[in-house]
N, C-alpha and C. Protein backbone atom coordinates (compact mmCIF):
# COMPACT_ATOMS: atom_id res chain seq x y z
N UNK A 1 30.99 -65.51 -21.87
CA UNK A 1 29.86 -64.61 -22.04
C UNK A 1 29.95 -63.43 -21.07
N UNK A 2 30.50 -63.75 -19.64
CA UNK A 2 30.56 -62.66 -19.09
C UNK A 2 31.14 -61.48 -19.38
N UNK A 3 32.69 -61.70 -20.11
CA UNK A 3 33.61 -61.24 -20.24
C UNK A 3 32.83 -60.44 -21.93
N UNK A 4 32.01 -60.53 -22.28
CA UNK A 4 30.83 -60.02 -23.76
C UNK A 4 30.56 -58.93 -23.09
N UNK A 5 29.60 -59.42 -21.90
CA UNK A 5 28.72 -58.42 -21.31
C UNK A 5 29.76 -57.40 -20.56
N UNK A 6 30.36 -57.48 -19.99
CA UNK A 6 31.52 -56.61 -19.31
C UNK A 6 32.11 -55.69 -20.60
N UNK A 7 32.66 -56.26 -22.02
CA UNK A 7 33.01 -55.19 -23.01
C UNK A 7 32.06 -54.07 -23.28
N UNK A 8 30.60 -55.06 -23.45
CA UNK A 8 29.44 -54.31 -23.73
C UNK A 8 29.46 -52.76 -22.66
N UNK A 9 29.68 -53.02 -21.51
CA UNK A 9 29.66 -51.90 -20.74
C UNK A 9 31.03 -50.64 -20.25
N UNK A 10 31.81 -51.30 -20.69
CA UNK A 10 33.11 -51.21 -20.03
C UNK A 10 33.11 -50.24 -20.71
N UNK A 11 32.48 -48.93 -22.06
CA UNK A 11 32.43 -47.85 -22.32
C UNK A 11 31.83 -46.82 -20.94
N UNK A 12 31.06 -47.32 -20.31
CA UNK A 12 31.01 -46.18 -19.25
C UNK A 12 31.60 -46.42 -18.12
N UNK A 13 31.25 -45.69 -17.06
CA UNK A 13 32.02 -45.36 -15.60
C UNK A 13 32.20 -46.38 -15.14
N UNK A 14 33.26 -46.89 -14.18
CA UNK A 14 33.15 -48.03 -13.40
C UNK A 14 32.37 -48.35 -12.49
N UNK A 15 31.77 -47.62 -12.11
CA UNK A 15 30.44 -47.78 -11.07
C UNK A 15 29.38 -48.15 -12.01
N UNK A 16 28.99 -47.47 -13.33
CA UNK A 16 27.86 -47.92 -13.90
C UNK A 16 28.05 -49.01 -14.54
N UNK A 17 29.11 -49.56 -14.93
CA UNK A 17 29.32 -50.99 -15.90
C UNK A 17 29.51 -51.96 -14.62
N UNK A 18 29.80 -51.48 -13.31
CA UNK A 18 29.89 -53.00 -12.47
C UNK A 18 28.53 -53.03 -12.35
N UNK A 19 27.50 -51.87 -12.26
CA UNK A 19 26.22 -52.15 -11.92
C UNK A 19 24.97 -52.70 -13.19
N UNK A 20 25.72 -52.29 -14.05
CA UNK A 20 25.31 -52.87 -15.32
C UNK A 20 25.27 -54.16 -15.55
N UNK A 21 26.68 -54.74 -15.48
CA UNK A 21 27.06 -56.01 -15.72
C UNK A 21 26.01 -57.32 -14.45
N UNK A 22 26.49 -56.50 -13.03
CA UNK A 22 25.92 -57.29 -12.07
C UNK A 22 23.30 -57.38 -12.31
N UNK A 23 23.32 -56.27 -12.74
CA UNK A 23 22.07 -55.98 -12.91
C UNK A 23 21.68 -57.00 -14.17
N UNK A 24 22.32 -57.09 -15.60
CA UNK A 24 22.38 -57.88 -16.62
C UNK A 24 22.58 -59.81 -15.97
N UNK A 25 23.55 -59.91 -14.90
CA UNK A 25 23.96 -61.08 -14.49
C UNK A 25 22.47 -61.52 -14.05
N UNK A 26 22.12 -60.93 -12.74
CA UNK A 26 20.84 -60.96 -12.07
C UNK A 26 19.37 -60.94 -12.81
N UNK A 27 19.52 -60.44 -13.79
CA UNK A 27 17.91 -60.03 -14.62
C UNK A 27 17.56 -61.78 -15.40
N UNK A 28 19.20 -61.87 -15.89
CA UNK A 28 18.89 -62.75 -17.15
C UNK A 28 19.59 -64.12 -17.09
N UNK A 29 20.86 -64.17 -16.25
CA UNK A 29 21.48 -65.29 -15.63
C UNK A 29 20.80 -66.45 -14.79
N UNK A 30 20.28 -67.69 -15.10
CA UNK A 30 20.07 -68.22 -13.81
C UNK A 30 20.87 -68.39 -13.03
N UNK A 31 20.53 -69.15 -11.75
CA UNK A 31 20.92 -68.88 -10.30
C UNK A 31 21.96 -70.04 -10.50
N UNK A 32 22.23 -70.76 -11.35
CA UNK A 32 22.88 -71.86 -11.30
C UNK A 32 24.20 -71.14 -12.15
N UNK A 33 24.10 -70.78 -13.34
CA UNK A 33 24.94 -70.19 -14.11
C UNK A 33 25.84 -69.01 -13.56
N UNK A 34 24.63 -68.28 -12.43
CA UNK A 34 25.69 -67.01 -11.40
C UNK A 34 26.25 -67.96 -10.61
N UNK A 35 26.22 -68.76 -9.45
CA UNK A 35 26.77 -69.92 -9.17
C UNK A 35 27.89 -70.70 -9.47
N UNK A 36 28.35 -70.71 -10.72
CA UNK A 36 28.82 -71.42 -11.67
C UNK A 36 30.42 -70.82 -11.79
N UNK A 37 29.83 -69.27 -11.91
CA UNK A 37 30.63 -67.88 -12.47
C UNK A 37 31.31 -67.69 -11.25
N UNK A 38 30.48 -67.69 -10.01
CA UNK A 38 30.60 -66.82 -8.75
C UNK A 38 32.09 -68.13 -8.27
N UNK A 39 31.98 -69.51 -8.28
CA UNK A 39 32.77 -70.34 -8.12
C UNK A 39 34.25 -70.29 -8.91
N UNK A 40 33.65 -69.89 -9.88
CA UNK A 40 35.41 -69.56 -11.10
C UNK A 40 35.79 -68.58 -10.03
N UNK A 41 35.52 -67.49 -9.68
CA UNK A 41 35.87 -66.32 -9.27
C UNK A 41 36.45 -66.48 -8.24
N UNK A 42 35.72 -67.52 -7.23
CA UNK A 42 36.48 -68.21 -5.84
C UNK A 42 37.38 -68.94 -5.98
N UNK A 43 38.19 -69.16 -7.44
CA UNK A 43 39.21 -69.93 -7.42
C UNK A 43 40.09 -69.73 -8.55
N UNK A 44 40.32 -68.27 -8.71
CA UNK A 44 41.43 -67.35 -9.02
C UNK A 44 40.98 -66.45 -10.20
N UNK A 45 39.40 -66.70 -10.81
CA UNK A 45 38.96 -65.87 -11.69
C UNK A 45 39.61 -66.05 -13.32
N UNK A 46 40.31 -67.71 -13.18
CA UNK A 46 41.20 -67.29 -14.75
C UNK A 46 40.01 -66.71 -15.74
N UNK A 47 40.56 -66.25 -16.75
CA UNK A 47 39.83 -66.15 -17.51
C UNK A 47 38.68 -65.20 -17.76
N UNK A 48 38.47 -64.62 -16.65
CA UNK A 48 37.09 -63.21 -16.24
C UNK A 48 37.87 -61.89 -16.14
N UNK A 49 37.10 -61.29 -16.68
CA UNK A 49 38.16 -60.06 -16.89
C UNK A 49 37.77 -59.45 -15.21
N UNK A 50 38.11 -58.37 -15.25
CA UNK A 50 38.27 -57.30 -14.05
C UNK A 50 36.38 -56.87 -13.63
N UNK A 51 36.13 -56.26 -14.62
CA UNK A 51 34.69 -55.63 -14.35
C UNK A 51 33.63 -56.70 -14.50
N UNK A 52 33.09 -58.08 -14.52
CA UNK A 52 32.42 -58.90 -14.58
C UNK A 52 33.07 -59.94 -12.98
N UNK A 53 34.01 -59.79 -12.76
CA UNK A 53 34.75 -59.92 -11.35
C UNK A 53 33.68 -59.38 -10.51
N UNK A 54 34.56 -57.70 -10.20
CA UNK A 54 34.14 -56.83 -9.67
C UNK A 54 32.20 -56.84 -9.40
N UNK A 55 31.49 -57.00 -10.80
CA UNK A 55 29.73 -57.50 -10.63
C UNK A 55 29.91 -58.30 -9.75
N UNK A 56 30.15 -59.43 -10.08
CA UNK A 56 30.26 -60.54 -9.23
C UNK A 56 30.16 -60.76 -7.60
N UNK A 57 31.15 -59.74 -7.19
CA UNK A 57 31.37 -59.19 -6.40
C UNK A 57 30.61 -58.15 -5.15
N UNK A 58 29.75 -57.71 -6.23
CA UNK A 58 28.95 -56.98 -5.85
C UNK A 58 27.72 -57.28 -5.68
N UNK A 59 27.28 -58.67 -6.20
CA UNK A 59 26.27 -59.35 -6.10
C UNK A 59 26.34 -60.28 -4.84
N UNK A 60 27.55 -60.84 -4.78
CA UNK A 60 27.57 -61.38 -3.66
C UNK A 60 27.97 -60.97 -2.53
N UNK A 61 28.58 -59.32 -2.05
CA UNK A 61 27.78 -58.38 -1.39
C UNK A 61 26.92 -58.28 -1.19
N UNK A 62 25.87 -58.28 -1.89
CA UNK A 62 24.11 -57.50 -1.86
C UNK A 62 23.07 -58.53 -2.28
N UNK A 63 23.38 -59.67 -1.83
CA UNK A 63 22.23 -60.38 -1.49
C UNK A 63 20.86 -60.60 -2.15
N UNK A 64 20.52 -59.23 -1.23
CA UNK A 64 18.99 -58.81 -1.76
C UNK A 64 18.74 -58.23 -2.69
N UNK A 65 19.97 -57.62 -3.81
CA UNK A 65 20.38 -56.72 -4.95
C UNK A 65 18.87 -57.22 -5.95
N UNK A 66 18.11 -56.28 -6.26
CA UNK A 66 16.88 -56.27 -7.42
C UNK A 66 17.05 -56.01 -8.82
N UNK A 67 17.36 -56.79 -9.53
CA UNK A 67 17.51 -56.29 -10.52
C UNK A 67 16.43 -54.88 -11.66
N UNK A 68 16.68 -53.86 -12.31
CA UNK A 68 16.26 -52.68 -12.56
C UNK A 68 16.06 -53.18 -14.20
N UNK A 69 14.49 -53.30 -14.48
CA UNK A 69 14.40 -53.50 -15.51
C UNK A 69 14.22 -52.58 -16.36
N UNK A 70 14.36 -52.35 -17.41
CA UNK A 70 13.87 -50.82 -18.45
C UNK A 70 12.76 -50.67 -18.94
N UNK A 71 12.17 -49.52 -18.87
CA UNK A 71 10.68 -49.16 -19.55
C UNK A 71 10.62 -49.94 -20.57
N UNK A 72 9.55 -50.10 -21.30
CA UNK A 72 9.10 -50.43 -22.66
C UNK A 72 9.24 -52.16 -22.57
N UNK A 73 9.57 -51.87 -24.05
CA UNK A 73 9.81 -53.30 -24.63
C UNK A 73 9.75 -53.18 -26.15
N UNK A 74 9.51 -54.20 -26.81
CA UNK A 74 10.08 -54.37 -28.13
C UNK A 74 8.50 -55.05 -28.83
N UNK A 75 7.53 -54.89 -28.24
CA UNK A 75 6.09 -55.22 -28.11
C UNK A 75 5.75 -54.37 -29.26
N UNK A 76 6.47 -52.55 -29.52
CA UNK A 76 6.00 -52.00 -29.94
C UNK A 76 4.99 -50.76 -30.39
């Protein structure tokens, strides 16, 4: 699934799809499932592409990282 969400973004900049991907991980991922991911990654990443890495990465950098939710909704 990560490697979904990483295609999903991987059309824009590399700064905005790691922050995309890591912001998407954080919003909607539980803490067990980032956990889960963050552990593949600590033990050679098979299988995760580059830019869902790189989130990864950047999440567990930034700690306190908030995820940025979007106006609206689908309410209507």
């Amino acid at each position: 699934m990560a490697n979904d969400i990483g295609d999903f973004f991987s059309t824009q900049s590399r700064e905005d799809a790691i922050f995309g991907i890591a912001n998407h991980l954080r919003s909607y991922w539980s803490p067990r499932m980032r956990a889960m991911l963050t552990e593949q990654l600590e033990h050679g990443a098979e299988g995760l592409d580059e830019l869902p890495c790189e989130a990864l990465r950047f999440l567990k950098d930034r700690a306190d990282f908030k995820p940025i939710q979007p106006q609206g909704g689908d309410a209507g």
